[in-house]
Protein backbone atom coordinates (compact mmCIF):
# COMPACT_ATOMS: atom_id res chain seq x y z
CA UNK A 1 199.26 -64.10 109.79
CA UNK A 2 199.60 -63.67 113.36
CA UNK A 3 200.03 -67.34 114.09
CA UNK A 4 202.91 -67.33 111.28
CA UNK A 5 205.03 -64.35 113.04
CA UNK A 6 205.12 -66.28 116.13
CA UNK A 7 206.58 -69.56 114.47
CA UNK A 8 209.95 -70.12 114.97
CA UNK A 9 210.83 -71.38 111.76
CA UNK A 10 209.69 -68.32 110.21
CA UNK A 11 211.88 -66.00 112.13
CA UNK A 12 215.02 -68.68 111.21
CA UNK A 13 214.07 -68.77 107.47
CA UNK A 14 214.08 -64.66 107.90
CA UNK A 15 217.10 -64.85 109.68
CA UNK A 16 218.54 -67.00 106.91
CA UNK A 17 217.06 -64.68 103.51
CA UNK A 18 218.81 -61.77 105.28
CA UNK A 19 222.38 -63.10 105.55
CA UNK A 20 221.89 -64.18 102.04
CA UNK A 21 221.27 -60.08 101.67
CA UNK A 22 223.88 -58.96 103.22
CA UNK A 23 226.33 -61.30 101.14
CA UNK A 24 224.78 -59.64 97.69
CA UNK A 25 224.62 -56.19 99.24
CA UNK A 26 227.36 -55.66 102.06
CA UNK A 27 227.70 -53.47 104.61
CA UNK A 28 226.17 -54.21 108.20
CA UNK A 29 223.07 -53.38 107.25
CA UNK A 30 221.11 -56.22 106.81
CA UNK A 31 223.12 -58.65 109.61
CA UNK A 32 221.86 -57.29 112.13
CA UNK A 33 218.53 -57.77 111.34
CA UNK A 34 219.67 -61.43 110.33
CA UNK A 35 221.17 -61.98 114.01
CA UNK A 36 217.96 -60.24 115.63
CA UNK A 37 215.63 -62.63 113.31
CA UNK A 38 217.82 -65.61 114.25
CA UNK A 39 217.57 -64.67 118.30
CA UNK A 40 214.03 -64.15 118.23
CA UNK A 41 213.93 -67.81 116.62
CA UNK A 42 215.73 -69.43 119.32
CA UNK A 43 213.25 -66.93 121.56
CA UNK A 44 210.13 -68.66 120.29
CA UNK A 45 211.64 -72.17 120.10
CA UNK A 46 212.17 -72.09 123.86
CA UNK A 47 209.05 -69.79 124.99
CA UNK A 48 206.93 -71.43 122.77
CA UNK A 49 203.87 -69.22 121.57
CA UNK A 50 203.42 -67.42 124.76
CA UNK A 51 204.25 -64.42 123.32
CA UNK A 52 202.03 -61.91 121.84
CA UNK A 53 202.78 -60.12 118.19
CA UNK A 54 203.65 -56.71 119.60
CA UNK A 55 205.99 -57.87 121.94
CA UNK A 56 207.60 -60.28 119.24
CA UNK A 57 208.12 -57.19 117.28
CA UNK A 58 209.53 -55.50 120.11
CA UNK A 59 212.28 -57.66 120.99
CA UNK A 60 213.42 -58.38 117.08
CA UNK A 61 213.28 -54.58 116.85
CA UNK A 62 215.79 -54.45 119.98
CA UNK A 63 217.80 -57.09 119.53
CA UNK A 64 218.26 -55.93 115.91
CA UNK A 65 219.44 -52.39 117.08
CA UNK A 66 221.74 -53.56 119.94
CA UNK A 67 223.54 -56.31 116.81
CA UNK A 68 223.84 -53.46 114.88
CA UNK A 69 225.33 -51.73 117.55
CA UNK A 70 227.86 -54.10 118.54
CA UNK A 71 228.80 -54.88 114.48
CA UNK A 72 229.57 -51.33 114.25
CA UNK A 73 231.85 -51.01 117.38
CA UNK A 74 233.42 -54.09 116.53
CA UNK A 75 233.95 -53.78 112.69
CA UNK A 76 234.24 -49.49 112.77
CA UNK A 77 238.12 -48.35 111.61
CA UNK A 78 239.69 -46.20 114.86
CA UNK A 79 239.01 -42.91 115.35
CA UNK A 80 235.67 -42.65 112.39
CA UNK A 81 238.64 -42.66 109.75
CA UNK A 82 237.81 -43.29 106.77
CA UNK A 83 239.68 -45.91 104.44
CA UNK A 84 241.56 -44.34 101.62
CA UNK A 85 243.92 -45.68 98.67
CA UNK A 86 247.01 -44.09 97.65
CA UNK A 87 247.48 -46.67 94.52
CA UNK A 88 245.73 -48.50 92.43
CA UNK A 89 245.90 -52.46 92.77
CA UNK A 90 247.27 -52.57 88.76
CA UNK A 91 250.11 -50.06 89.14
């Protein structure tokens, strides 16, 4: 198992399964685990296996939090309004 979490292919193929989840269940929540999966890929394709399990973890965990981050000061409406409808689309 530990050889397996420092693949890089896993970490794409993760990276991949979770965008697929976030098309069935939207709402920033799984994307930015897909973009921290797909960095860590690109991570381990260029460093090799030099890097232990822990601090694999580590840096998916971060680079998970700070693409959430950025998704939800990009994609947030002004203000923390929230979106309301005065009509319905079949009036």
């Amino acid at each position: 198992m530990a050889d397996l979490m420092a693949t890089w292919w896993v970490w794409l193929a993760a990276a991949l399964v979770l965008a697929i989840l976030e098309v069935l269940a939207p709402g920033f929540v799984f994307l930015g685990f897909a973009i921290g999966a797909a960095v860590m890929g690109v991570i381990l394709l260029v460093a090799g296996q030099s890097l232990s399990i822990p601090m694999i973890l580590l840096i998916f965990a971060a680079l998970s939090l700070v693409a959430w981050l950025v998704l939800r000061r990009v994609f947030e409406l002004p203000g923390g309004q929230v979106k309301t409808f005065d009509h319905d689309i079949n009036d």
